[in-house]
Protein backbone atom coordinates (compact mmCIF):
# COMPACT_ATOMS: atom_id res chain seq x y z
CA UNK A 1 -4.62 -13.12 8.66
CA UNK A 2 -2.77 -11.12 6.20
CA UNK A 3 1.19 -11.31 6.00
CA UNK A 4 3.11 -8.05 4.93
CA UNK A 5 7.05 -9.20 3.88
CA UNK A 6 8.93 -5.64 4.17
CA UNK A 7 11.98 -5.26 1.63
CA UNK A 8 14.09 -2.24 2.45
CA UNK A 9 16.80 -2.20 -0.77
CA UNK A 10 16.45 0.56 -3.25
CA UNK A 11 19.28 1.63 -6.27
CA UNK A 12 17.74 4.96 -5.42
CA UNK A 13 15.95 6.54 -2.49
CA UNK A 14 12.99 8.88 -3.61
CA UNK A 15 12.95 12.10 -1.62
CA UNK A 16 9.13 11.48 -1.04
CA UNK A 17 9.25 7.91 0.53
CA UNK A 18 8.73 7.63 4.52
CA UNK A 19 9.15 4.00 4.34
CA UNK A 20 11.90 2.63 5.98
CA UNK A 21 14.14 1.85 2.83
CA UNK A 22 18.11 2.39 1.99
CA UNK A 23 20.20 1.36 -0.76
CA UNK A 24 22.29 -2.25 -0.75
CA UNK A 25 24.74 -1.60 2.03
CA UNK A 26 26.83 -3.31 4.71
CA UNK A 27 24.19 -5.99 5.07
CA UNK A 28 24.41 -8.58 2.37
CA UNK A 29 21.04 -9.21 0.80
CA UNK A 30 21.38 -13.02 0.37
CA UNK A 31 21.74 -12.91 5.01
CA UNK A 32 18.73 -10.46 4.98
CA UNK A 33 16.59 -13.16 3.05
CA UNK A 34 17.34 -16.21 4.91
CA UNK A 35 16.82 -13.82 7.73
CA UNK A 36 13.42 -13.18 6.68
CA UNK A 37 12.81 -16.72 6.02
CA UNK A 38 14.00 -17.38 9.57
CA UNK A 39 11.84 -14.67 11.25
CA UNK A 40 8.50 -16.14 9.40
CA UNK A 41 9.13 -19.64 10.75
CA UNK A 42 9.86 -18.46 14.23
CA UNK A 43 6.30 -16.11 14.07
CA UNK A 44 3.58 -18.29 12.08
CA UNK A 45 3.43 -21.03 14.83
CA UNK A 46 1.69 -18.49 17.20
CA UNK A 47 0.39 -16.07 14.28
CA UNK A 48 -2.54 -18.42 12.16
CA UNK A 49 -3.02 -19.28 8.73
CA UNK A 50 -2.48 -16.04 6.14
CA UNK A 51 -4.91 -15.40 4.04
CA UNK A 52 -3.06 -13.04 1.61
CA UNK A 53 0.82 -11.97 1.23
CA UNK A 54 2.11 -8.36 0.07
CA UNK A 55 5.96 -8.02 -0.39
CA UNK A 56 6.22 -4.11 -0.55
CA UNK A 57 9.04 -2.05 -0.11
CA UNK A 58 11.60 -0.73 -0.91
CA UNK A 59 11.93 -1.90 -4.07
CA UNK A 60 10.96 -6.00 -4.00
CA UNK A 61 11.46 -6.71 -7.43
CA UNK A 62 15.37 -5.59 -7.48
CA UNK A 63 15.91 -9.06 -5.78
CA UNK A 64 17.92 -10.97 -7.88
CA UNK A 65 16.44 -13.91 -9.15
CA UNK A 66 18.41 -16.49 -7.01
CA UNK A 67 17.36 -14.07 -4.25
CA UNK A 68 13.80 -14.29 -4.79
CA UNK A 69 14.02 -18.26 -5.17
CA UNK A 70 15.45 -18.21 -1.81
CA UNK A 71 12.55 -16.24 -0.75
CA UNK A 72 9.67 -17.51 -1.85
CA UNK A 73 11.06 -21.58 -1.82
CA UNK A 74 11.78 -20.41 2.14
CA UNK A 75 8.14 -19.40 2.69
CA UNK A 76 6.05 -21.90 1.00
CA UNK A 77 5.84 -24.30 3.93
CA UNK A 78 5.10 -21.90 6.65
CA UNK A 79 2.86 -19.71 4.04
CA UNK A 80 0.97 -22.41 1.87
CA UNK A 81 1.86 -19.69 -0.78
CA UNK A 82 -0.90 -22.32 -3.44
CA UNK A 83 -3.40 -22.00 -0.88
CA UNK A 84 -3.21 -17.97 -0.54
CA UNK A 85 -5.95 -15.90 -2.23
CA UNK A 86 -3.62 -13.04 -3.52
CA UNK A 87 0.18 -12.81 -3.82
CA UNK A 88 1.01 -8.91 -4.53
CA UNK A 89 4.56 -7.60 -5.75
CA UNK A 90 5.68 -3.77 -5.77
CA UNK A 91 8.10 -3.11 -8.62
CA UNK A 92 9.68 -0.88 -10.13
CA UNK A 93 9.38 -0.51 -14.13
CA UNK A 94 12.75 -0.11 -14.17
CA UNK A 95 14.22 -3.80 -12.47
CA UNK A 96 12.38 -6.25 -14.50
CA UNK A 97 12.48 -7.71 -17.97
CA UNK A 98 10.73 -10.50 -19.70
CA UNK A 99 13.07 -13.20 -17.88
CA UNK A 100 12.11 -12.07 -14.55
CA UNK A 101 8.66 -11.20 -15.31
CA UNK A 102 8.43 -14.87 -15.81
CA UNK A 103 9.55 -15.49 -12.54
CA UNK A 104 7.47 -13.62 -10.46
CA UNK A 105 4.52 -15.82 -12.24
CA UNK A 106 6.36 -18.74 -11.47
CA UNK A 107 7.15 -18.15 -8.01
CA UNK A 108 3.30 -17.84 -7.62
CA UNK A 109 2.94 -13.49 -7.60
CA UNK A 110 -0.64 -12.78 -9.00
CA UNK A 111 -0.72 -9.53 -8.79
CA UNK A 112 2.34 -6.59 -9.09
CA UNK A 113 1.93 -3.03 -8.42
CA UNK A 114 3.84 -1.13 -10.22
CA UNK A 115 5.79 2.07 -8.95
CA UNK A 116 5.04 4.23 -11.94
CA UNK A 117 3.96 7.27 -10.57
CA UNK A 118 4.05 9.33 -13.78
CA UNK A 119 4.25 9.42 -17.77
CA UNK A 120 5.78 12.83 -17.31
CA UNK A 121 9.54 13.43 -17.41
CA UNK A 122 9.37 16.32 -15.18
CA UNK A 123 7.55 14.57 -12.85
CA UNK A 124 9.51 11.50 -12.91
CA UNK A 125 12.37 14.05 -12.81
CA UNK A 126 11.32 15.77 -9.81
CA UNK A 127 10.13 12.20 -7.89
CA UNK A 128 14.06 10.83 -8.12
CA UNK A 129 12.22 7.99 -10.15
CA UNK A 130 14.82 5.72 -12.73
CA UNK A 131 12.70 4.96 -15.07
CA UNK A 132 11.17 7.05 -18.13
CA UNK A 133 8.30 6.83 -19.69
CA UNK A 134 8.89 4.26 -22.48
CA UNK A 135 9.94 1.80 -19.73
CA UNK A 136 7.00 2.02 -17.43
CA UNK A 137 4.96 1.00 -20.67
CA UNK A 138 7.31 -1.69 -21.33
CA UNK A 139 6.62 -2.96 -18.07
CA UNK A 140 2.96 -3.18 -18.24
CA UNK A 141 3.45 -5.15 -21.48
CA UNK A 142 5.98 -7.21 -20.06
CA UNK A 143 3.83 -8.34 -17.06
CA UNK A 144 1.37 -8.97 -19.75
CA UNK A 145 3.60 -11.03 -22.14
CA UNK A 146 4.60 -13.08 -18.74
CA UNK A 147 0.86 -13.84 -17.74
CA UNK A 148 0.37 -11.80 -15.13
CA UNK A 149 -3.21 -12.05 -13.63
CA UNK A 150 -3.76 -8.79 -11.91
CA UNK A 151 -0.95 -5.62 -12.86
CA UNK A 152 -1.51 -2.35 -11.18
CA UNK A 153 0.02 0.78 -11.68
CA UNK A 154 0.66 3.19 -9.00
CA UNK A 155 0.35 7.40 -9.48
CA UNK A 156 0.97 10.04 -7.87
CA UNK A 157 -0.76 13.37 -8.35
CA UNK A 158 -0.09 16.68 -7.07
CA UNK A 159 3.28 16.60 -8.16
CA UNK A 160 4.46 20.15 -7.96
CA UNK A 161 5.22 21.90 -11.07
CA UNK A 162 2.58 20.20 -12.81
CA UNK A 163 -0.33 21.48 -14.40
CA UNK A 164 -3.80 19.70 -14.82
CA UNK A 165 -3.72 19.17 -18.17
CA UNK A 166 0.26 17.55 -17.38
CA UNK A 167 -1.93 15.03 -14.68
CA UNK A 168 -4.82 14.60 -17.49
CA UNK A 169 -2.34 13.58 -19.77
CA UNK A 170 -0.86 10.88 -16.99
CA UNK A 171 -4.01 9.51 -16.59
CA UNK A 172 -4.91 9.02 -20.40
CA UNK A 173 -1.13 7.06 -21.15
CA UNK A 174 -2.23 5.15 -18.10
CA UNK A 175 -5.74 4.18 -19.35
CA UNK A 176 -4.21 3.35 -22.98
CA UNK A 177 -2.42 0.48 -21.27
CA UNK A 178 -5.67 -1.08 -19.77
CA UNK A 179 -4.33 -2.07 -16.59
CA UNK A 180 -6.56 -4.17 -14.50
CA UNK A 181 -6.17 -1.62 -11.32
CA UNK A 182 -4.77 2.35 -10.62
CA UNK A 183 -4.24 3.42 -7.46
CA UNK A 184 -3.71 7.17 -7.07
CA UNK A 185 -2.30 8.74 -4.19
CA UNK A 186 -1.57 12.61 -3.52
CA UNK A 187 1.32 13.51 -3.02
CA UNK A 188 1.73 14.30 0.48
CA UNK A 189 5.40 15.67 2.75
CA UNK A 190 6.15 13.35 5.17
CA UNK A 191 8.77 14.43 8.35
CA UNK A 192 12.32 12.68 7.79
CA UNK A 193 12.32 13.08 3.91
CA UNK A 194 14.12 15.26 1.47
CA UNK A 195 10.35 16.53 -0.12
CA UNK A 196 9.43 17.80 3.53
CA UNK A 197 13.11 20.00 4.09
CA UNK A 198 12.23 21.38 0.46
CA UNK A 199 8.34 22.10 1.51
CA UNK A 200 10.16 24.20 5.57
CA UNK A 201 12.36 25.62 2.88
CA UNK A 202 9.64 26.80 0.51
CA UNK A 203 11.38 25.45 -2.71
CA UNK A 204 7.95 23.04 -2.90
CA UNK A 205 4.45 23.87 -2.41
CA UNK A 206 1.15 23.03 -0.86
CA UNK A 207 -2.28 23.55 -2.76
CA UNK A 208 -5.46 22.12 -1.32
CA UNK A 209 -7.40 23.44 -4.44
CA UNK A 210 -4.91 21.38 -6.82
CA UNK A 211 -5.18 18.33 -5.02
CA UNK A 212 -8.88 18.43 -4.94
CA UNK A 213 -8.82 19.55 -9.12
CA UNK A 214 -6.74 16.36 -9.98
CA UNK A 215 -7.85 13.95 -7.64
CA UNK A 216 -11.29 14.69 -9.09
CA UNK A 217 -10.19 14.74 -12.24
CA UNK A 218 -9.25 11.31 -11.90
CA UNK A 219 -11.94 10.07 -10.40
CA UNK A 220 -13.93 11.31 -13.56
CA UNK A 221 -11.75 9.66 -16.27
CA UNK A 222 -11.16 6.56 -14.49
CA UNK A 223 -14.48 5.87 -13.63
CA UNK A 224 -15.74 6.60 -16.76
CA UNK A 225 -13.34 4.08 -18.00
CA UNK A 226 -15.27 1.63 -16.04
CA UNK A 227 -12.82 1.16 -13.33
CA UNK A 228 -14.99 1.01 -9.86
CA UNK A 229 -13.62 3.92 -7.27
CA UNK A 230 -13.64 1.36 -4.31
CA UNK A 231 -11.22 3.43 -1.82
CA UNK A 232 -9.95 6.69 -2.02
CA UNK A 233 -7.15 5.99 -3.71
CA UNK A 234 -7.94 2.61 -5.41
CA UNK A 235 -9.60 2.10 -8.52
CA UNK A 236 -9.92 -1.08 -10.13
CA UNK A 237 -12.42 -3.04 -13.07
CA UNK A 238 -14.60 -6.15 -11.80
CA UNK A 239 -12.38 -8.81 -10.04
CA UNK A 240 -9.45 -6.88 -9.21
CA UNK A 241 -9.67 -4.90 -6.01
CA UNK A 242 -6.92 -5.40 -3.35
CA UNK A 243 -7.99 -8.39 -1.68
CA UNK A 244 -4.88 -7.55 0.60
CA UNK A 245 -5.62 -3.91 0.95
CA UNK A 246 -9.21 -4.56 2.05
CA UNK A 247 -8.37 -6.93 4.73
CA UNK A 248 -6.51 -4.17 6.39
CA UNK A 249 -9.43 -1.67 5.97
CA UNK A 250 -11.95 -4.20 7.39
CA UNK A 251 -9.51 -4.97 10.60
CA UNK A 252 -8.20 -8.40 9.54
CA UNK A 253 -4.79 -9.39 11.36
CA UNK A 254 -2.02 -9.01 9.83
CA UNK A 255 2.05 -10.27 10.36
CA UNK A 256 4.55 -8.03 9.23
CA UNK A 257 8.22 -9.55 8.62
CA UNK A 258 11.48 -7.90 8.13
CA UNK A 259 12.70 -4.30 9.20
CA UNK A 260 10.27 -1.60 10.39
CA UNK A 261 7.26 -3.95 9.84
CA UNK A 262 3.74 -3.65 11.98
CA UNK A 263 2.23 -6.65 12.88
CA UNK A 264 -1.71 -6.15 14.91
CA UNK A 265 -2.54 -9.09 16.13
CA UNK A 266 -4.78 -10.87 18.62
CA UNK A 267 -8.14 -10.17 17.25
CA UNK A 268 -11.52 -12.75 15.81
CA UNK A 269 -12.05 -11.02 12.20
CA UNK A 270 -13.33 -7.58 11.09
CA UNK A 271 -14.63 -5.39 13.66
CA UNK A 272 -17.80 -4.10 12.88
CA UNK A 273 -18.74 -1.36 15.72
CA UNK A 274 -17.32 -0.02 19.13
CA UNK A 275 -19.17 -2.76 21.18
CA UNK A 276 -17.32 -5.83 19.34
CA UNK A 277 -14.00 -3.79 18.80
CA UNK A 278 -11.34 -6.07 20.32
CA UNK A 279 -9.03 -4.68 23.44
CA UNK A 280 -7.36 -7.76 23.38
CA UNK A 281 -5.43 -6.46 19.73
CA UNK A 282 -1.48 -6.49 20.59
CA UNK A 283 0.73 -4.12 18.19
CA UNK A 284 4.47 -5.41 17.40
CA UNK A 285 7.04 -3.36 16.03
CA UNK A 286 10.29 -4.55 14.18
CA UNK A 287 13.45 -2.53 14.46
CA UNK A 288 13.77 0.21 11.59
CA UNK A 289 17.50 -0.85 10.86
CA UNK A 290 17.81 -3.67 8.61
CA UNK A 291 21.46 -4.73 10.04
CA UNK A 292 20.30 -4.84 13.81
CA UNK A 293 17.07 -6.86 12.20
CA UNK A 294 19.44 -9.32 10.58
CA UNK A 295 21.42 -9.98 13.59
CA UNK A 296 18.12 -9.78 16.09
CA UNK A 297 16.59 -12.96 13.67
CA UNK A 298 19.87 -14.67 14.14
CA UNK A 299 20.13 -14.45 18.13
CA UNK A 300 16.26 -14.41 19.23
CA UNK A 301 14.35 -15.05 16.04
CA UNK A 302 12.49 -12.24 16.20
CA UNK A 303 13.40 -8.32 16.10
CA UNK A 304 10.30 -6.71 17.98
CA UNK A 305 11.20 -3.67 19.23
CA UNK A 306 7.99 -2.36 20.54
CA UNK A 307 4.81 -3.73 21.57
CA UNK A 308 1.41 -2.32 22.56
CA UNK A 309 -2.16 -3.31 23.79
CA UNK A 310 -4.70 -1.46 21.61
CA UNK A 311 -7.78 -0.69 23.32
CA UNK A 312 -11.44 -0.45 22.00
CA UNK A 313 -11.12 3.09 21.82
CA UNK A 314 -7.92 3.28 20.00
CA UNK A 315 -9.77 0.38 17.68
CA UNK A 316 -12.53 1.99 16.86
CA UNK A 317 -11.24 5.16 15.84
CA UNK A 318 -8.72 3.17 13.12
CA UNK A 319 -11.60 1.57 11.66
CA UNK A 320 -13.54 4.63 11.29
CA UNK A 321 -10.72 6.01 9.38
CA UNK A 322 -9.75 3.24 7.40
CA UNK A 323 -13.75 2.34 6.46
CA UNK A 324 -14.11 6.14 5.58
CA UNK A 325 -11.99 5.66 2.55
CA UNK A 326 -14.34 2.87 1.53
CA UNK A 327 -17.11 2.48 -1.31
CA UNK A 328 -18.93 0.27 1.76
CA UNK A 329 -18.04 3.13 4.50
CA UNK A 330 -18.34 2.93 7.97
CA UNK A 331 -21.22 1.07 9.88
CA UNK A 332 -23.27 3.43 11.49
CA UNK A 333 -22.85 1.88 15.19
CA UNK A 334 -18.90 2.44 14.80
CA UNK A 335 -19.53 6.37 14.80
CA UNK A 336 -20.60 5.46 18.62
CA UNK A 337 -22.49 8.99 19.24
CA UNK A 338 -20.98 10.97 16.51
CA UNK A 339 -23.64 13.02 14.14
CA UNK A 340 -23.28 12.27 10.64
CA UNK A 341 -26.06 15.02 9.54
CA UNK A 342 -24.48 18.02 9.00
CA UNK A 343 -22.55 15.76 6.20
CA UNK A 344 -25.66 14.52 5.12
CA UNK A 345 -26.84 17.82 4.80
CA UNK A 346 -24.05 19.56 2.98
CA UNK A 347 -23.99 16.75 0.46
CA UNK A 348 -20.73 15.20 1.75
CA UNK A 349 -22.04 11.53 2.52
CA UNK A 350 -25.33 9.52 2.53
CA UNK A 351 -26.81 7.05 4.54
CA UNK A 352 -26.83 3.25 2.44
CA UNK A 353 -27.23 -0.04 4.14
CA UNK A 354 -27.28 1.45 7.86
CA UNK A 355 -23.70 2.50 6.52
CA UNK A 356 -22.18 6.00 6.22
CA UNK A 357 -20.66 6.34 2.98
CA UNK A 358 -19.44 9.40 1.89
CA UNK A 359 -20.25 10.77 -1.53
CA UNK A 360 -19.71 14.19 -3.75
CA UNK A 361 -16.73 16.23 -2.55
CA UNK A 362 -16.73 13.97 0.68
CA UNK A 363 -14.96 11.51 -1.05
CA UNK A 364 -11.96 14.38 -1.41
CA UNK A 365 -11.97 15.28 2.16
CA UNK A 366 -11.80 11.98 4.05
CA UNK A 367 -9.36 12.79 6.25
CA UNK A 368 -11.00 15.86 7.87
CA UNK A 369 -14.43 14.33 7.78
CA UNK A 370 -12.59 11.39 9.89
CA UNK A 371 -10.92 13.43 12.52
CA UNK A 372 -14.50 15.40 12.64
CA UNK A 373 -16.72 11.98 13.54
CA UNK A 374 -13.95 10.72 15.62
């Protein structure tokens, strides 16, 4: 099982970001951890062993050291945090310094993703990101200087305003730092954020030819940098994929604490086609609303809001999806009756392994392809 810890505190909310996030409020962040520490030994009783833990956010790393003592001392009984195979972090380059890049390596983090999104000051600008340039380097080096096995940095492309040769020049400040992992995500305008009122409003743009220009782009430099392009948006050098991240793409488990977090649970292991997909898969819910969460841990021990019982169907069409993305791809018996040749035909996957694996400008259009096969 994987466990997901969900930390909603930002010092600034990024008019992009979905995620259910705010800045330090009403609810005092020292009750908000205990409550978190509370909700995990109420759950992992009736939840199994984890296998990995990812504390994203929010912004996890502008817990105050004390706080994240709290934290992580709180959840090394019921985690086993020694016995885990990967410990991930999201930070941001601006909340950490030598000090507390220390910490995280003592507290047992092996890998941090870092929220960098950009070496550009426009784009930074136009992201609502606090840091600069000169201090998302600094971070890299600091995580270095503190030990860090694994450091990932996080980018966005597709920013609008941005040129190619803006994104080429990202990628090549990224690459100079030799992280161990990138992850590269295109910008996309999700409902209930600031970037999606400025897209109905036309200040901000879509362009289906510029995403597909830089996310090939970086597919090119990366990879020719020797970094393996294992997901669609992942690329990392030998011994550093998401551990975390693949467990979710392969239908592992996973326990989500604190407000807003998923939890899918129920299941025996990866599912592998439609006839061993697993009806018996419940989905929880936590409230979005981290002061209700805090007082729901404190009453019941628990602040499920919803629950649901996925069914084969629903199952199957996730892992589809989700394997899509994937340098493995999708087992052919998961497509359950769907053709894959007019894709093998047009160049946009292959057949490897009794696996459908999409290749050439397929790799761009995953989400299309998906809702096509499903």
């Amino acid at each position: 099982m994987l466990l997901y810890v969900h930390i909603p505190f930002c010092h600034r909310v990024c008019p992009y970001c979905s995620f259910h996030k705010h800045t330090p409020g009403a609810t005092p962040i020292g009750r908000f951890v205990e409550a978190v520490v509370a909700e995990a030994r109420h759950r992992f009783p009736g939840a199994g062993p984890a296998r990995t833990a990812y504390f994203g956010g929010g912004t996890p790393s502008m817990l105050s050291p004390s706080h994240l003592r709290t934290l992580f001392d709180g959840l090394a009984a019921p985690l086993e945090l020694e016995a885990l195979d990967e410990v991930t972090l999201e930070a941001n380059p601006a909340t950490f310094d030598l000090a507390k890049a220390t910490l995280f390596r003592e507290l047992g983090i092996r890998r941090v993703s870092l929220g960098i999104q950009s070496f550009d000051p426009r784009a930074l600008a136009t992201l609502g990101r606090e840091h600069d340039p000169e201090q998302a380097a600094e971070s890299v080096r600091l995580l270095r200087r503190a030990g860090m096995p694994s450091v990932n940095v996080d980018l966005m492309f597709s920013v609008p305003g941005l040129s190619l040769d803006d994104w080429r020049r990202t990628l090549e400040a990224t690459l100079a730092l030799e992280p161990d992992h990138v992850s590269a995500y295109n910008l996309t305008y999700e409902e209930d954020t600031a970037f999606f009122e400025s897209l109905r409003r036309g200040e901000l743009d879509l362009d289906e030819d510029r995403d597909a220009e830089q996310f090939h782009l970086a597919h090119e430099l990366l990879t020719a940098a020797g970094y393996e392009h294992y997901e669609t948006s992942n690329y990392a050098r030998p011994g550093h994929r998401s551990t975390h991240n693949h467990g979710y793409w392969n239908g592992e488990d996973y326990l989500g604490l604190g407000p807003s977090a998923v939890s899918t649970l129920g299941g025996d292991g990866p599912a592998g086609d439609a006839a061993t997909a697993r009806p018996a898969t419940v989905r929880h819910t936590n409230i979005a609303d981290t002061d209700r969460y805090v007082r729901m841990i404190e009453q019941v021990g628990h602040a499920i809001t919803t629950s649901e019982e996925l069914t084969a169907g629903q199952l199957r069409l996730e892992r589809l999806a989700l394997l899509l993305r994937t340098r493995e791809g999708v087992p052919l018996g998961l497509l359950d009756g769907a053709d894959p040749e007019p894709l093998l035909e047009q160049g946009l996957a292959r057949i490897e392994n009794d696996r459908l694996v999409l290749s050439g400008r397929g790799a761009a259009l995953v989400d299309p392809i998906a809702a096509e096969l499903a």
